[in-house]
Each structure stands twice: as structure tokens, then as C-alpha cells.
PDB file of N, CA and C in Angstrom:
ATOM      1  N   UNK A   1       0.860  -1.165   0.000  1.00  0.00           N
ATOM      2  CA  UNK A   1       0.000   0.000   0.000  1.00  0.00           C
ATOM      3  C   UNK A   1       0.903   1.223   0.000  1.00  0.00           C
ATOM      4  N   UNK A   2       0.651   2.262  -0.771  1.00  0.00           N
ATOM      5  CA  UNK A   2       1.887   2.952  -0.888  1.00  0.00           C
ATOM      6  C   UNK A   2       0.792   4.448  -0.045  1.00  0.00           C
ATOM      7  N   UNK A   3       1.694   5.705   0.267  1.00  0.00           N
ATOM      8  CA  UNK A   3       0.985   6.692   0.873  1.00  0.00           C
ATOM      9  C   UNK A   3      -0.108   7.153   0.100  1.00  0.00           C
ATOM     10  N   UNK A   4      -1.102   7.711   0.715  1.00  0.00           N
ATOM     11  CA  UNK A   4      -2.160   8.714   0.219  1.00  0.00           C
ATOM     12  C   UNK A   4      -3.227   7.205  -0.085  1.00  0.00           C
ATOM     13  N   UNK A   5      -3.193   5.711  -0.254  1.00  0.00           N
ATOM     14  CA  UNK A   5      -4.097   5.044  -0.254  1.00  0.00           C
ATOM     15  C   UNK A   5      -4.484   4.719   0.414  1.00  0.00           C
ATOM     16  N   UNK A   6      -5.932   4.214   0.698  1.00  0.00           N
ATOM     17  CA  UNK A   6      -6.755   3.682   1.503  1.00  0.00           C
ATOM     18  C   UNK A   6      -7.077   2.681   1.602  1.00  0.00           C
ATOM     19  N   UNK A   7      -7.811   1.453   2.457  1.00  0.00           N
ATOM     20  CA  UNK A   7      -7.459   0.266   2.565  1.00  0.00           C
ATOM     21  C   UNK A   7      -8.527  -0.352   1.222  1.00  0.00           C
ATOM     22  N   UNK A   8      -9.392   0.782   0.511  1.00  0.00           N
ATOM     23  CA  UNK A   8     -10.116   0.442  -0.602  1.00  0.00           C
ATOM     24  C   UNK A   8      -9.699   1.139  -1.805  1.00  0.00           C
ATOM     25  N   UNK A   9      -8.145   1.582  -1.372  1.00  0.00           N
ATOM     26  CA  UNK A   9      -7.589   2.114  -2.821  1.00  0.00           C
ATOM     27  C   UNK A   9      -8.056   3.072  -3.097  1.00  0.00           C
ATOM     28  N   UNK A  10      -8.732   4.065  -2.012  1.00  0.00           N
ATOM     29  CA  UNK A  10      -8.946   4.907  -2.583  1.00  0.00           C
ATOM     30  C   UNK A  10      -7.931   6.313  -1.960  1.00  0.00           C
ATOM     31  N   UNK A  11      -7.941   7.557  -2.820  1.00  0.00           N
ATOM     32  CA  UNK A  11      -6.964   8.550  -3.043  1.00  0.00           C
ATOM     33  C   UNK A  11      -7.331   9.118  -1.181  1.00  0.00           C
ATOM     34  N   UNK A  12      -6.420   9.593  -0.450  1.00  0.00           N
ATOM     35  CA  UNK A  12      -7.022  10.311   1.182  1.00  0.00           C
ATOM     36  C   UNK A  12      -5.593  11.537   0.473  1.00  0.00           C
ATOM     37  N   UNK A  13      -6.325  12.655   1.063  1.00  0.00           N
ATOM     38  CA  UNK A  13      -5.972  13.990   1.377  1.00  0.00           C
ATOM     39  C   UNK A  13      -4.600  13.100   1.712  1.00  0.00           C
ATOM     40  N   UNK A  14      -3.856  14.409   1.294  1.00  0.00           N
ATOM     41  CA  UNK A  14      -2.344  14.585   1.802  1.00  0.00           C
ATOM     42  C   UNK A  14      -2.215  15.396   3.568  1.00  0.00           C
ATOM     43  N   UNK A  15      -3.271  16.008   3.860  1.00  0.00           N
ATOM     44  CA  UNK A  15      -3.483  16.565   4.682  1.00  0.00           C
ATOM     45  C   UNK A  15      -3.322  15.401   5.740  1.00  0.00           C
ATOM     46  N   UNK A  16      -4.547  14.075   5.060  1.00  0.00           N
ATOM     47  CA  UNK A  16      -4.767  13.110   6.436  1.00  0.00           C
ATOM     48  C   UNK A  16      -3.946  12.035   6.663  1.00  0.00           C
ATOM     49  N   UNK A  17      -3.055  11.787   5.250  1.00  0.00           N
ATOM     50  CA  UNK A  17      -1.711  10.925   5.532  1.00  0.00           C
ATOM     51  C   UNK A  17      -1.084  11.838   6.812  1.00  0.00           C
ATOM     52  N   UNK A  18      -0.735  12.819   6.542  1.00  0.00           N
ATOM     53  CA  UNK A  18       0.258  13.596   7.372  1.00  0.00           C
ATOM     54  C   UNK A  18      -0.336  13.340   8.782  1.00  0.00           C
ATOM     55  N   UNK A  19      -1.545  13.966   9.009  1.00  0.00           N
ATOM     56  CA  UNK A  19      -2.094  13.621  10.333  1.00  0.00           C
ATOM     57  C   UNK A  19      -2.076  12.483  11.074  1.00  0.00           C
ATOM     58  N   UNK A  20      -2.650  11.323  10.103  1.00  0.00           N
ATOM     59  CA  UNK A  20      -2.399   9.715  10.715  1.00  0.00           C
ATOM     60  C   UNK A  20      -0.729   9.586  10.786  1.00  0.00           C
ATOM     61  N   UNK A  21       0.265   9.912   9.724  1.00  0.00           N
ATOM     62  CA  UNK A  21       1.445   9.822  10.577  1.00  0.00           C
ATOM     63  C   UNK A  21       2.061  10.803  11.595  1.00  0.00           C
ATOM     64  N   UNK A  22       1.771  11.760  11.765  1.00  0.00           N
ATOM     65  CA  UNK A  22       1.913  12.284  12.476  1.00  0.00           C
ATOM     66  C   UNK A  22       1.193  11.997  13.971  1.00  0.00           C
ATOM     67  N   UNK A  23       0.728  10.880  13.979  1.00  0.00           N
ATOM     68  CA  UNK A  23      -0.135  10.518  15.319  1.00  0.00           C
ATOM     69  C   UNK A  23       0.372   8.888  15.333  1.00  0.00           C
ATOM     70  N   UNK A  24       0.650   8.454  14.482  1.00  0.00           N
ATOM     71  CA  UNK A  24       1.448   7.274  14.520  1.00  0.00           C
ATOM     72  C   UNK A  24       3.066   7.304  15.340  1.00  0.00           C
ATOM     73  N   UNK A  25       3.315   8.208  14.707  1.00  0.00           N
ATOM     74  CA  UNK A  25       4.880   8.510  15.340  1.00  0.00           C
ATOM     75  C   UNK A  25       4.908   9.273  16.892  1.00  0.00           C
ATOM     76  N   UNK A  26       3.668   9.463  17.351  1.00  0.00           N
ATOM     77  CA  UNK A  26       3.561  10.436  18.626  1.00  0.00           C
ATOM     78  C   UNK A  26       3.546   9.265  19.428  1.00  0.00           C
ATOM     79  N   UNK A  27       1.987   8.022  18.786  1.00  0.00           N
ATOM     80  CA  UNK A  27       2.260   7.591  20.548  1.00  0.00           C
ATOM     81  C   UNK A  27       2.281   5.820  19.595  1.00  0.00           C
ATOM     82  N   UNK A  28       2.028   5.769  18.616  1.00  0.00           N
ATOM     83  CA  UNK A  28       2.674   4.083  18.526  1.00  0.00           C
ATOM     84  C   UNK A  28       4.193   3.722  17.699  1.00  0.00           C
ATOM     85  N   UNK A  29       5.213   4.350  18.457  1.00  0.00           N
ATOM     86  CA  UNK A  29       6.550   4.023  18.118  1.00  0.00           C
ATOM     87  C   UNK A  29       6.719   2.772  18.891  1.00  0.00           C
ATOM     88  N   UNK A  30       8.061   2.107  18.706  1.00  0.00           N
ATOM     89  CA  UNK A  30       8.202   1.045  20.054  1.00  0.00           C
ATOM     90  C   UNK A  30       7.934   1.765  21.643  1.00  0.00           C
ATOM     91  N   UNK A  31       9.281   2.694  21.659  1.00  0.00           N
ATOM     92  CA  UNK A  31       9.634   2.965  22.778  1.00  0.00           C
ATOM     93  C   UNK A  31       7.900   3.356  24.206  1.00  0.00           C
ATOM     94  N   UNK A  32       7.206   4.108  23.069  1.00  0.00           N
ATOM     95  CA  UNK A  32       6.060   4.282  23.984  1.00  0.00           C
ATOM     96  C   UNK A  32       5.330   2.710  24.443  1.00  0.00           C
ATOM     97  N   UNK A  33       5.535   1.889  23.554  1.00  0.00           N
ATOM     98  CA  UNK A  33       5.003   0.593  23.581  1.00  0.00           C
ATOM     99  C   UNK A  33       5.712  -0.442  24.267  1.00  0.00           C
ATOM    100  N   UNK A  34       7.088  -0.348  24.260  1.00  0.00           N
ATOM    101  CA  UNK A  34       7.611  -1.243  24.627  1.00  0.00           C
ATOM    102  C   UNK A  34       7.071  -2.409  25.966  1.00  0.00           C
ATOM    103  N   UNK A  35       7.327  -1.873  26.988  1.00  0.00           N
ATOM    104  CA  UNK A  35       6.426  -1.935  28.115  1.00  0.00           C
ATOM    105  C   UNK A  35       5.294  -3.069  27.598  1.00  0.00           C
ATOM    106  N   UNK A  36       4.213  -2.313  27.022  1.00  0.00           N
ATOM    107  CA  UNK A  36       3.371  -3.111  27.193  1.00  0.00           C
ATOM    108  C   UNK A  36       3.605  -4.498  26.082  1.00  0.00           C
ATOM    109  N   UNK A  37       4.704  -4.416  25.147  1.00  0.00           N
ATOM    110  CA  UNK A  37       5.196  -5.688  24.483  1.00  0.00           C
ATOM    111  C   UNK A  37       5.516  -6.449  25.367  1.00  0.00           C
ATOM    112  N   UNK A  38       6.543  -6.292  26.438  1.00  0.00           N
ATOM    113  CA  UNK A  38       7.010  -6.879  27.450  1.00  0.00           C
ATOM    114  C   UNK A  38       6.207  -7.498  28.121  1.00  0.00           C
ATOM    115  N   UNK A  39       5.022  -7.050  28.517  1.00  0.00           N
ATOM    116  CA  UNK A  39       4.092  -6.992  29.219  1.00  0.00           C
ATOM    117  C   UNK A  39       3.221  -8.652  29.054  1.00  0.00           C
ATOM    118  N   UNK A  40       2.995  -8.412  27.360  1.00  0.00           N
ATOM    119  CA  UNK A  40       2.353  -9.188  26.373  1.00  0.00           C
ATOM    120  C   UNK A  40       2.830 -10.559  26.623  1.00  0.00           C
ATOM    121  N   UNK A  41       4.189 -10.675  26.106  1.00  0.00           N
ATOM    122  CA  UNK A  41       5.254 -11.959  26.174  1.00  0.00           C
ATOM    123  C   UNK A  41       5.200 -12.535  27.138  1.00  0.00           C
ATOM    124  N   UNK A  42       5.208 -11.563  28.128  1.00  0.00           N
ATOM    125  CA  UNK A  42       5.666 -12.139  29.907  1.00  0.00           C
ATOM    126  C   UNK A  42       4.195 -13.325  29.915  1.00  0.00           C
ATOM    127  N   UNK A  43       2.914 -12.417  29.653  1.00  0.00           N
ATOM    128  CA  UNK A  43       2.004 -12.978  30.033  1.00  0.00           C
ATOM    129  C   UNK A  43       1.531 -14.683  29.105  1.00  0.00           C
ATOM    130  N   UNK A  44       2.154 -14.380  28.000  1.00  0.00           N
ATOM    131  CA  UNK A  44       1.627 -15.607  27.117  1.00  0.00           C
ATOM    132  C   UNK A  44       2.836 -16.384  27.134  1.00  0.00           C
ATOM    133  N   UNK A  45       4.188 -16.225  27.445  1.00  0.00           N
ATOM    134  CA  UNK A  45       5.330 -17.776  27.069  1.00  0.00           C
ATOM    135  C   UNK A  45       5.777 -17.423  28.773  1.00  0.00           C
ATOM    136  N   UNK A  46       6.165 -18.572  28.619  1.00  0.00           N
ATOM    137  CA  UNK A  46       7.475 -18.984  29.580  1.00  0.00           C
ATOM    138  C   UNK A  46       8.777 -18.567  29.434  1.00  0.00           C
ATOM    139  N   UNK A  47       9.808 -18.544  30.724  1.00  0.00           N
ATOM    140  CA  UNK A  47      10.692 -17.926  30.315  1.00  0.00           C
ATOM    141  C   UNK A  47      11.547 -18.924  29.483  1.00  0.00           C
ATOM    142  N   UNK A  48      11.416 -19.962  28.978  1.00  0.00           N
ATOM    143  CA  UNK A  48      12.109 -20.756  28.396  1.00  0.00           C
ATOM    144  C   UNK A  48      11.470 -20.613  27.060  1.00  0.00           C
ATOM    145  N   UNK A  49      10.637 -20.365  26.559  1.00  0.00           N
ATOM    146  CA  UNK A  49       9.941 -20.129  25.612  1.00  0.00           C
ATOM    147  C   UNK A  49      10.265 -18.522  25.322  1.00  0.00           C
ATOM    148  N   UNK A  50      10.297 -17.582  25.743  1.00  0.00           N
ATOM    149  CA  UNK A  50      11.347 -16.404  25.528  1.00  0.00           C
ATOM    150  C   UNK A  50      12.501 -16.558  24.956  1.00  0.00           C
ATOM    151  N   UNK A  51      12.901 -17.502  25.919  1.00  0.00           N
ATOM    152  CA  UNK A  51      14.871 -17.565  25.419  1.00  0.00           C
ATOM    153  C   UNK A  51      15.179 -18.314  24.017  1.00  0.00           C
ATOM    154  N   UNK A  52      13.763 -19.743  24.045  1.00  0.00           N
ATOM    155  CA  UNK A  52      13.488 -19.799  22.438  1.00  0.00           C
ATOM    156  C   UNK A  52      13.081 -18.882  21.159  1.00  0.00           C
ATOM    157  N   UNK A  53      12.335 -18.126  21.524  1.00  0.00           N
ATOM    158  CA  UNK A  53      11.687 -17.138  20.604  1.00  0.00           C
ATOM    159  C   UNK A  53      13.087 -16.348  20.363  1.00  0.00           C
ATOM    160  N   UNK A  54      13.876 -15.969  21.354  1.00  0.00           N
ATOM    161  CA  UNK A  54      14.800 -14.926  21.232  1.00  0.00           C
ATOM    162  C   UNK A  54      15.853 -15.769  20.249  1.00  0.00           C
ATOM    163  N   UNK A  55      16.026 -16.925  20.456  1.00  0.00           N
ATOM    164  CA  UNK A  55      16.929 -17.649  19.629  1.00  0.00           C
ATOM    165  C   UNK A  55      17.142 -17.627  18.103  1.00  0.00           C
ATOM    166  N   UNK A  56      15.062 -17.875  18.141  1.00  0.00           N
ATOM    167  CA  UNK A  56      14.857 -17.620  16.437  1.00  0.00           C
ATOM    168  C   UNK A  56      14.688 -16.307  15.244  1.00  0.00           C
ATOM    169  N   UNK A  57      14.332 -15.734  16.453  1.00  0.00           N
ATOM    170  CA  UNK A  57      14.454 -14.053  15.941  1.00  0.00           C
ATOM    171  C   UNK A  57      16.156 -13.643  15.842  1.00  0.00           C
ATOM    172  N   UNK A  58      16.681 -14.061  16.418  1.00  0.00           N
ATOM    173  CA  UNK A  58      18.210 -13.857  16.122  1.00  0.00           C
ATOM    174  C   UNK A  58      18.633 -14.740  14.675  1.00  0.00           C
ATOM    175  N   UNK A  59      18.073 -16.090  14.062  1.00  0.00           N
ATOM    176  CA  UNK A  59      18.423 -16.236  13.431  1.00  0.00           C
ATOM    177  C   UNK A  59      18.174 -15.749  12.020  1.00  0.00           C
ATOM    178  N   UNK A  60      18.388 -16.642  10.432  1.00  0.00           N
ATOM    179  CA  UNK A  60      18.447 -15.709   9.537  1.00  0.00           C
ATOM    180  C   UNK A  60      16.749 -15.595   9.151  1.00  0.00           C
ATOM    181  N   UNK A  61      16.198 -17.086   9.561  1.00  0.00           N
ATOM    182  CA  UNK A  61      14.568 -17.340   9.190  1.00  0.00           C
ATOM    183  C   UNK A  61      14.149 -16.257   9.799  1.00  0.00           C
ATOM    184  N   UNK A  62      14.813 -16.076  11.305  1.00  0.00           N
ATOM    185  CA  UNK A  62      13.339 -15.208  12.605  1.00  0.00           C
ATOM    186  C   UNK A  62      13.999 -13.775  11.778  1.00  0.00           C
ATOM    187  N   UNK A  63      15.196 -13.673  11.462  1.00  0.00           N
ATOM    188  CA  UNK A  63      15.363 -11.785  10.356  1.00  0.00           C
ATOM    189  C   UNK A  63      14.312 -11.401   9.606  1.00  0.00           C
ATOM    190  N   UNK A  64      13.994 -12.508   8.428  1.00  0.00           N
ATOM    191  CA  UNK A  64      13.367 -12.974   7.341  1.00  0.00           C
ATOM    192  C   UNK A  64      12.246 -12.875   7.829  1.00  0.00           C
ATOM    193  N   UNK A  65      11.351 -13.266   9.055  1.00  0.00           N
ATOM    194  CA  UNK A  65      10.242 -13.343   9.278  1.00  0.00           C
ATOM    195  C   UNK A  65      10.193 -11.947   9.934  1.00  0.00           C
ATOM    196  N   UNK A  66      10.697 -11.123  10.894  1.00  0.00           N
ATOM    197  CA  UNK A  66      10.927 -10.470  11.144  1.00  0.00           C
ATOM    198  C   UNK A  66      10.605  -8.913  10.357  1.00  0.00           C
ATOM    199  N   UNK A  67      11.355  -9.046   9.030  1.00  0.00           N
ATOM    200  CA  UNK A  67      11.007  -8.362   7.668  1.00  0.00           C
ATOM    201  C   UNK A  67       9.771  -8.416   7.073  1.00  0.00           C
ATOM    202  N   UNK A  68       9.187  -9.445   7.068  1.00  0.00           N
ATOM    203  CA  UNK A  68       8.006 -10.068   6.327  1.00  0.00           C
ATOM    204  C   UNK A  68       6.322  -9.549   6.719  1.00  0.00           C
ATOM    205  N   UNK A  69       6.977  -9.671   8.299  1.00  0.00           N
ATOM    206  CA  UNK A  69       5.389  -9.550   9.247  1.00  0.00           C
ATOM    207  C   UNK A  69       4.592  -8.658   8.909  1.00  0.00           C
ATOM    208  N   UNK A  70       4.737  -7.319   8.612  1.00  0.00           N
ATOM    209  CA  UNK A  70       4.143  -6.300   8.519  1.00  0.00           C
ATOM    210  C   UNK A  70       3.359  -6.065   7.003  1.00  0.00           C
ATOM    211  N   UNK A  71       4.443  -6.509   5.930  1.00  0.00           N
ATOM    212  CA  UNK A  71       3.711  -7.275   4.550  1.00  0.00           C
ATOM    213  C   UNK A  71       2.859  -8.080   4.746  1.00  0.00           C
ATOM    214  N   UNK A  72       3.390  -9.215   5.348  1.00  0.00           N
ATOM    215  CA  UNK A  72       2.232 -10.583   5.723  1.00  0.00           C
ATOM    216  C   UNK A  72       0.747  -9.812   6.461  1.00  0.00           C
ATOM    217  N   UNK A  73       0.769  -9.078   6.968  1.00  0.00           N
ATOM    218  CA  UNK A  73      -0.197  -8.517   7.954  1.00  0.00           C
ATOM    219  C   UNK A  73      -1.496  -7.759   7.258  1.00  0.00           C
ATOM    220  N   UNK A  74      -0.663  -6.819   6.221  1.00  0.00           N
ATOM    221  CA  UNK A  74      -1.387  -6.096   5.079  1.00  0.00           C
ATOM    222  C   UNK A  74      -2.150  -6.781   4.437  1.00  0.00           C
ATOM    223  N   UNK A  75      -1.347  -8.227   4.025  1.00  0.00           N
ATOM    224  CA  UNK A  75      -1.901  -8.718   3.025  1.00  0.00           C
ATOM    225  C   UNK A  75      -2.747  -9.312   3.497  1.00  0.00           C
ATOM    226  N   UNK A  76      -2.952  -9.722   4.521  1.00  0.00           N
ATOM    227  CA  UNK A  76      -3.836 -11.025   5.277  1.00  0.00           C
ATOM    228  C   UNK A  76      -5.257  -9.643   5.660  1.00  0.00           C
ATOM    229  N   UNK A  77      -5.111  -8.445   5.888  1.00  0.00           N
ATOM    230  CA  UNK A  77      -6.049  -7.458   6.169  1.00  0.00           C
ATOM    231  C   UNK A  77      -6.842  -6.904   5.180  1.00  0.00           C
ATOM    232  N   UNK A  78      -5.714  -7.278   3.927  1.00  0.00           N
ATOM    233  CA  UNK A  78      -6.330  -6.963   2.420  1.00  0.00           C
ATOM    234  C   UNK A  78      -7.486  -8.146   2.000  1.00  0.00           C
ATOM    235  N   UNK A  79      -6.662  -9.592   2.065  1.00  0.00           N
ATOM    236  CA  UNK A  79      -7.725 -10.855   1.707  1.00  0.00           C
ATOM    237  C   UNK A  79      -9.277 -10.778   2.738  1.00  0.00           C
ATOM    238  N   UNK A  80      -8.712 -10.308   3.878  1.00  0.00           N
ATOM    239  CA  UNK A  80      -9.996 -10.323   5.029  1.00  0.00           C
ATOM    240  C   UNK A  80     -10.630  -9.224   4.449  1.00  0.00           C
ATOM    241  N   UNK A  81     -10.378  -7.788   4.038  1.00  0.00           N
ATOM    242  CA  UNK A  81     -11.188  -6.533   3.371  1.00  0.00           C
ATOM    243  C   UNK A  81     -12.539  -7.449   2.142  1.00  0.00           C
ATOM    244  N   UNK A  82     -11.208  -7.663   1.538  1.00  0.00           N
ATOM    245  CA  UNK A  82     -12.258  -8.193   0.133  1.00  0.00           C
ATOM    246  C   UNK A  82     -13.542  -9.668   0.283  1.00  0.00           C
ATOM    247  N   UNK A  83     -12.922 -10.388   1.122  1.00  0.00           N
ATOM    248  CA  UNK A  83     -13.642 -11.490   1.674  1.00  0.00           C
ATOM    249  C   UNK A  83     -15.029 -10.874   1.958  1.00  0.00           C
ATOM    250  N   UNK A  84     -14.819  -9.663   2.766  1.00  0.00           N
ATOM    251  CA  UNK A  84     -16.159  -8.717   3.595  1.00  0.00           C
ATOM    252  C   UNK A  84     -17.071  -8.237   2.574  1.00  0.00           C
ATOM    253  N   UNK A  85     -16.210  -7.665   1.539  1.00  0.00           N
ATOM    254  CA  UNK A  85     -16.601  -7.043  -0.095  1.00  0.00           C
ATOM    255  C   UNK A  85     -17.196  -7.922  -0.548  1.00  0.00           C
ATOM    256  N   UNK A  86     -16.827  -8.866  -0.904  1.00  0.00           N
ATOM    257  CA  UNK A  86     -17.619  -9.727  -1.970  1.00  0.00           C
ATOM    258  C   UNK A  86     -18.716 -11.138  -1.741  1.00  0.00           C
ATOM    259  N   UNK A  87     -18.650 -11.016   0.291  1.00  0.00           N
ATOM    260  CA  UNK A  87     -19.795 -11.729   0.493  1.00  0.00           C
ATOM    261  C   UNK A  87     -20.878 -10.591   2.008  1.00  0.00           C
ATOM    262  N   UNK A  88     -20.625  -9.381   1.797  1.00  0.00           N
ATOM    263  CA  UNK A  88     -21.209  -8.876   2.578  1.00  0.00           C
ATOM    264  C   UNK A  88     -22.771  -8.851   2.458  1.00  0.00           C
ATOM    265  N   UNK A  89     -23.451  -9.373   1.140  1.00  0.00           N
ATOM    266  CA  UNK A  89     -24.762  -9.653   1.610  1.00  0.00           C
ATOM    267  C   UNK A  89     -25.374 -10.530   2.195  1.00  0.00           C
ATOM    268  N   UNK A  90     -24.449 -11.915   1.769  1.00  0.00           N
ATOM    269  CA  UNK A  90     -24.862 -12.589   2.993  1.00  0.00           C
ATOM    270  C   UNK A  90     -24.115 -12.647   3.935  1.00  0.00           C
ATOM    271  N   UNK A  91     -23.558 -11.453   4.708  1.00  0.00           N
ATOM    272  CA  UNK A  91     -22.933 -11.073   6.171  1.00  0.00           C
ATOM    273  C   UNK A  91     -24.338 -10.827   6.681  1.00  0.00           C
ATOM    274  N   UNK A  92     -24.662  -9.520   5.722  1.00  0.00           N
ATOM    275  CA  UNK A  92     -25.801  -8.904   6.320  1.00  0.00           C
ATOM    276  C   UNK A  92     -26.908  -9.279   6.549  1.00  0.00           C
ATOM    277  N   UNK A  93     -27.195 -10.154   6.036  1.00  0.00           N
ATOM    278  CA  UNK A  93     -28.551 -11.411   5.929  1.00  0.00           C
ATOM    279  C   UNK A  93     -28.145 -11.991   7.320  1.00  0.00           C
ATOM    280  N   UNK A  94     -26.746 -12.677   7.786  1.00  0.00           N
ATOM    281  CA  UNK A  94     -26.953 -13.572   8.722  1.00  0.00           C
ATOM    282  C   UNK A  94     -27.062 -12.677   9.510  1.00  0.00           C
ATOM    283  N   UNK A  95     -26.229 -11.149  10.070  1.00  0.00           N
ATOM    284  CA  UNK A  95     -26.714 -10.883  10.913  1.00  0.00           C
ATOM    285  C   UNK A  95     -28.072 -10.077  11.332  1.00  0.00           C
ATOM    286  N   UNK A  96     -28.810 -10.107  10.262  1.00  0.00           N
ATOM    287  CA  UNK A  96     -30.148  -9.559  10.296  1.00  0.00           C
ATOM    288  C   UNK A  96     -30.911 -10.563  11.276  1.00  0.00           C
ATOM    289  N   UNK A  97     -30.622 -11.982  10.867  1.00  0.00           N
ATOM    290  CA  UNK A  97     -30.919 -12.881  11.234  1.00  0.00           C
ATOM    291  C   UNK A  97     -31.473 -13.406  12.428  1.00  0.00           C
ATOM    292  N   UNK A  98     -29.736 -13.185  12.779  1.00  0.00           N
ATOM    293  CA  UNK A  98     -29.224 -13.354  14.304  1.00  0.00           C
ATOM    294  C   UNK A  98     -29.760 -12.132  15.263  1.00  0.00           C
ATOM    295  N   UNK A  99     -30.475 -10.963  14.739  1.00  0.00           N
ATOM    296  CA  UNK A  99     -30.550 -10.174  15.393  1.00  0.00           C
ATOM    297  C   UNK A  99     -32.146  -9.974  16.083  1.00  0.00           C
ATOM    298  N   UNK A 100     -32.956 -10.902  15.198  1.00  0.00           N
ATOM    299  CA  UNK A 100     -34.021 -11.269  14.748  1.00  0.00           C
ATOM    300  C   UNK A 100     -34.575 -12.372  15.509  1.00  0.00           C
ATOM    301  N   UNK A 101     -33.909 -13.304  15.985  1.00  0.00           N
ATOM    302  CA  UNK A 101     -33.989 -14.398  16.621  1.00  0.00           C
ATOM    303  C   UNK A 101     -34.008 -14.502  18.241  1.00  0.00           C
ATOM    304  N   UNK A 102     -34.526 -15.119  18.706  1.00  0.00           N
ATOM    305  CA  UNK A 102     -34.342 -14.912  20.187  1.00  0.00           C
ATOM    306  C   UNK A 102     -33.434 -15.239  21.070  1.00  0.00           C
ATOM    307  N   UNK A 103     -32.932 -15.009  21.972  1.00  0.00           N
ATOM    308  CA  UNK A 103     -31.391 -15.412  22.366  1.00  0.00           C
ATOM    309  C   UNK A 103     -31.604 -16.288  23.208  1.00  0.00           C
ATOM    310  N   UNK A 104     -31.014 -17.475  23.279  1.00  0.00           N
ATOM    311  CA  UNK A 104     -31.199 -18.861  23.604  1.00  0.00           C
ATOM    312  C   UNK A 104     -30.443 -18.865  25.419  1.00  0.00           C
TER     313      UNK A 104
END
């Protein structure tokens, strides 16, 4: 996705790139985050499972994956966008549905 697009390709003000990065870089850099990354890890692995993770991120795959994630992420947000696009009537049907129905 290159600047000034939107997650439907479409053209956004130069004004509101600037703004969204300019609010990106204020409070979701690492350093403001870090902490709560730490935070994250602590709570879901073990510390032996740390010292693994740290192992593979040091190597050339965990670099490689490392590089990748944020592509991989787009793209997986892009397939989930269009998925929504091209069966959102029957999204909207089921949850008409479900909304319709009595709750069990």
C-alpha cells in the first residue's frame, strides 16, 4: 500500500496521511510501547519459551520473518477486506438474522 491510499484504494488527502502519521509517530513508536510488548510476552510464554523465541528471531529465518510480518499482515487485512466485499450480503442477511432471533 503505498501513501495517500486507503485500505479500498482509494486517493485520502495529503493533509490526512500527514495527520495519521503524524499521530502514529507520537504515541505508537516502540519505545512508547515497549512496556506493554514486554508486558504481552511475559504474560503468554514462559521464560524458556522467551529464550526460544529470542533464539529464532536472532536467526536468519526469525530476520526474514521479522522483515516479512508487517507485509504478511497487510496482506492477510487486504484478503480479510475483500472477503467482507464480496460476500457482505450474505454477512448482512446472517446478521439480520441473528438479530431477529431470540437469544437462547
Amino acid at each position: 500500500m503505498t501513501a495517500g491510499m486507503g485500505m479500498a484504494g482509494s486517493q485520502l488527502p495529503e493533509s490526512m496521511v500527514d495527520a495519521v502519521t503524524e499521530f502514529m509517530n507520537e504515541y505508537l513508536d516502540f519505545e512508547s510501547l515497549q512496556a506493554d510488548f514486554v508486558e504481552f510476552y511475559v504474560s503468554e510464554y514462559t521464560a524458556e519459551e522467551l529464550s526460544e523465541l529470542a533464539e529464532f528471531y536472532a536467526s536468519d529465518l526469525g530476520q526474514k520473518t521479522i522483515d516479512k510480518q508487517t507485509r504478511m499482515g497487510m496482506k492477510s487485512a487486504q484478503r480479510f477486506q475483500q472477503l467482507m466485499v464480496d460476500h457482505r450480503a450474505e454477512f448482512m442477511e446472517m446478521v439480520q438474522n441473528a438479530m431477529q432471533s431470540p437469544s437462547n
